[in-house]
C-alpha atoms as a PDB file:
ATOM      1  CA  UNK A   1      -7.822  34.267  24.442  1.00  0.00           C
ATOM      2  CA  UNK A   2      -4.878  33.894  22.053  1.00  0.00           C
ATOM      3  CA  UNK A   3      -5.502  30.570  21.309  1.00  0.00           C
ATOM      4  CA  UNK A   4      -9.077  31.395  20.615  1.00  0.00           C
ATOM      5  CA  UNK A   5      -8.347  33.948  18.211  1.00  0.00           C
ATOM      6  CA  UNK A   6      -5.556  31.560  16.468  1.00  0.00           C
ATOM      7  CA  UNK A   7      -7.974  28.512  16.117  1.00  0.00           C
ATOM      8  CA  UNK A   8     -10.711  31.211  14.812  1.00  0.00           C
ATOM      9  CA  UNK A   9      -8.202  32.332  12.234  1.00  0.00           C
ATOM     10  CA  UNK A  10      -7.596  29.064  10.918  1.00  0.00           C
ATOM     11  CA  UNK A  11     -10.944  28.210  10.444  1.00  0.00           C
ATOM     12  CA  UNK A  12     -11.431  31.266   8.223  1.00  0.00           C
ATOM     13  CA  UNK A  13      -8.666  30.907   6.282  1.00  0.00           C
ATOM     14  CA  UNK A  14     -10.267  27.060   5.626  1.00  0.00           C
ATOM     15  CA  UNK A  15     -13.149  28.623   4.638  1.00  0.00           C
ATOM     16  CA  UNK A  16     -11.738  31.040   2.179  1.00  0.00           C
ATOM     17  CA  UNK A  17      -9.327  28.632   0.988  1.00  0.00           C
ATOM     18  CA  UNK A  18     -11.860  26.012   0.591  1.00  0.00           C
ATOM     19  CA  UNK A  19     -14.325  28.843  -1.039  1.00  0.00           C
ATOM     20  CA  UNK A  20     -11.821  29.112  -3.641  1.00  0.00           C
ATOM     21  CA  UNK A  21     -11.197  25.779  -4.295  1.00  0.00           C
ATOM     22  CA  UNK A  22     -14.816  24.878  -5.046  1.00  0.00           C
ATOM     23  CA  UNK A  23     -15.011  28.452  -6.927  1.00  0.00           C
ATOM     24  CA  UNK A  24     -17.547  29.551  -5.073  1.00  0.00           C
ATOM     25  CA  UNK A  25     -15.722  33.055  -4.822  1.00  0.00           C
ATOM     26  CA  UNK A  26     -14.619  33.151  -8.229  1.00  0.00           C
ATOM     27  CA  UNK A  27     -16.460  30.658 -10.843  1.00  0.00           C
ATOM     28  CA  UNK A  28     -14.559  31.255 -13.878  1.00  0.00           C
ATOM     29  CA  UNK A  29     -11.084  31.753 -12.093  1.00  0.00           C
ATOM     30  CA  UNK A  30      -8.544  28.625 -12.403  1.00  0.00           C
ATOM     31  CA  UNK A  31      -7.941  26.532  -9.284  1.00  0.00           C
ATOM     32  CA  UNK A  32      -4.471  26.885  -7.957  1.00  0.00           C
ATOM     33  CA  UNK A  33      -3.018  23.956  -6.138  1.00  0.00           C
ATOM     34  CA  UNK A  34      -1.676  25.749  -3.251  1.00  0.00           C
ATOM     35  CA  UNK A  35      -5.227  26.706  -2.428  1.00  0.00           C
ATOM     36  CA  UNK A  36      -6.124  23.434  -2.206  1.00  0.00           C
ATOM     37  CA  UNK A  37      -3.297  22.705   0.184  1.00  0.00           C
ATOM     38  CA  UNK A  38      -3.897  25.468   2.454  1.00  0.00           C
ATOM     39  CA  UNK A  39      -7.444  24.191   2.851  1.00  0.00           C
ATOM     40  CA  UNK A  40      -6.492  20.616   3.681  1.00  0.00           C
ATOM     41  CA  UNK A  41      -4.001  21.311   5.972  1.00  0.00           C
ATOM     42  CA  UNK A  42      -6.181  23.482   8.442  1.00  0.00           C
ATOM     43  CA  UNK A  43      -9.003  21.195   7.892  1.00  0.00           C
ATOM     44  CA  UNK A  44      -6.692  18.551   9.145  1.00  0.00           C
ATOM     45  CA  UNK A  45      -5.401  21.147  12.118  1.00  0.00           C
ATOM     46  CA  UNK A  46      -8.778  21.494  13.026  1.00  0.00           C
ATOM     47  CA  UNK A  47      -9.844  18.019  12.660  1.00  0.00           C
ATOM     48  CA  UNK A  48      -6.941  17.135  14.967  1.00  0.00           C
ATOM     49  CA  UNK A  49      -7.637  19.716  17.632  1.00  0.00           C
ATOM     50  CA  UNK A  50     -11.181  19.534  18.023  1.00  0.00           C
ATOM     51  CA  UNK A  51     -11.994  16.013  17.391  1.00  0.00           C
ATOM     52  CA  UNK A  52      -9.333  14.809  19.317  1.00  0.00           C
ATOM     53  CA  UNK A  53     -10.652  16.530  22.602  1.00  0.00           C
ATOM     54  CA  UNK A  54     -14.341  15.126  21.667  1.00  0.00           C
ATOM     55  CA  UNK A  55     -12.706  11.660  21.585  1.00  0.00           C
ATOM     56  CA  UNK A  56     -10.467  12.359  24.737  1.00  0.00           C
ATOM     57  CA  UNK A  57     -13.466  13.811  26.994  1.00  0.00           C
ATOM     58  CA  UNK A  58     -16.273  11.748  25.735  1.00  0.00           C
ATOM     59  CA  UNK A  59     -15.226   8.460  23.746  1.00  0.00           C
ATOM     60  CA  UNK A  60     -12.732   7.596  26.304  1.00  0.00           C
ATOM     61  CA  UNK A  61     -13.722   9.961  29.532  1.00  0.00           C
ATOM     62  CA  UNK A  62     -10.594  11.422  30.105  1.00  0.00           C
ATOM     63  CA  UNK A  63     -10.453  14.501  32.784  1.00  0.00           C
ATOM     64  CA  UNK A  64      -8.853  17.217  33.868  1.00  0.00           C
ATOM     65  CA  UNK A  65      -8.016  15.656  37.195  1.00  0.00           C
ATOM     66  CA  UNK A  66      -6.875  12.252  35.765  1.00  0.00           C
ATOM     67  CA  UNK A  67      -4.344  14.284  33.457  1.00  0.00           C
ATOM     68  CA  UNK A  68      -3.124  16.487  36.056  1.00  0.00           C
ATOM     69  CA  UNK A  69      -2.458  13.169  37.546  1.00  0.00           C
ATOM     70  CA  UNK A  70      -0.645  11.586  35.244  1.00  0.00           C
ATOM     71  CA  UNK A  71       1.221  14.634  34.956  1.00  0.00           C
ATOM     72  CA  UNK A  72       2.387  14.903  38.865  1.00  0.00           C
ATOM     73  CA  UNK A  73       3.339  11.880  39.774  1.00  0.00           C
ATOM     74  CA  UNK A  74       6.006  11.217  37.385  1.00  0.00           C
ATOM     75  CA  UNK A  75       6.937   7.752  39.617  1.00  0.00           C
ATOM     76  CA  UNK A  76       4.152   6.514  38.611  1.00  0.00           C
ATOM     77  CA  UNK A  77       3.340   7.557  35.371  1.00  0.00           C
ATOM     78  CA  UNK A  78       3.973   4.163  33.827  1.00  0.00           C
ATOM     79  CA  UNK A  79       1.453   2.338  35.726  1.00  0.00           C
ATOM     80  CA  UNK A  80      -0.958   5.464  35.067  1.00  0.00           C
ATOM     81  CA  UNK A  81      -0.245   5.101  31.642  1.00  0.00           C
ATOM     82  CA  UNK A  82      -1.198   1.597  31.705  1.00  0.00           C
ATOM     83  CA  UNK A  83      -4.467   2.386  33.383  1.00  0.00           C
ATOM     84  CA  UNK A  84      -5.725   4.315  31.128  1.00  0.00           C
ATOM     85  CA  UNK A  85      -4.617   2.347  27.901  1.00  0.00           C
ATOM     86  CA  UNK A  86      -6.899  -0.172  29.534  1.00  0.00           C
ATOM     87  CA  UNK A  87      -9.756   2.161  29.863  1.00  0.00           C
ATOM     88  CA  UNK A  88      -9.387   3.066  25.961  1.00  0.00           C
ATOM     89  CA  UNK A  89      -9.223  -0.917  25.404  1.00  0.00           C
ATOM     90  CA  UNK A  90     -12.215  -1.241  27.485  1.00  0.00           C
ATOM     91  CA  UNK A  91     -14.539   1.879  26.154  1.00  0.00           C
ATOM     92  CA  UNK A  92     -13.341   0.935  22.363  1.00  0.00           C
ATOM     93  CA  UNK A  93     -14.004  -3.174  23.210  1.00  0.00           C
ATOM     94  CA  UNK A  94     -11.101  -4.663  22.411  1.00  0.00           C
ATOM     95  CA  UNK A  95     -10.659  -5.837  25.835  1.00  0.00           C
ATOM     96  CA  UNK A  96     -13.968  -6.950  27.867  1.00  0.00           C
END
């Protein structure tokens, strides 16, 4: 619930902070830089959060199981490793 309310917080503060750098809020206001800083960096937070699942669960078909997996069985963890580096090769087609 936490995290939900963080990741919901930066997404409004992007969209103020991008609101202000297009001057939608304010037309006749001058752009400050820091504004436009604020906006990029939880754009990129976002970006990096969200899209990175999307490409973990669907692009590459990671699960919940295989990563609790990988996570147990620290023994083997290399060899998991391996495994699924050759499932990303595979999915992306750099290996056939």
């Amino acid at each position: 619930m936490l995290g939900q309310l963080f990741w919901a917080g930066v997404a409004i503060l992007c969209a103020v902070a991008f609101a202000i750098v297009t001057g939608a809020l304010k037309p006749d206001e001058q752009i400050n830089a820091l504004w436009l800083v604020v906006a990029a960096a939880c754009f990129y937070a976002l970006a990096y959060r969200f899209y990175g699942r999307f490409l973990a669960r669907r692009v590459v078909g990671l699960s919940v199981e295989l990563l609790e997996q990988l996570g147990q069985a620290r023994e083997v963890h290399l060899a998991r490793l391996f495994q699924v580096f050759e499932r990303i090769q595979v999915r992306v087609g750099v290996v056939k």
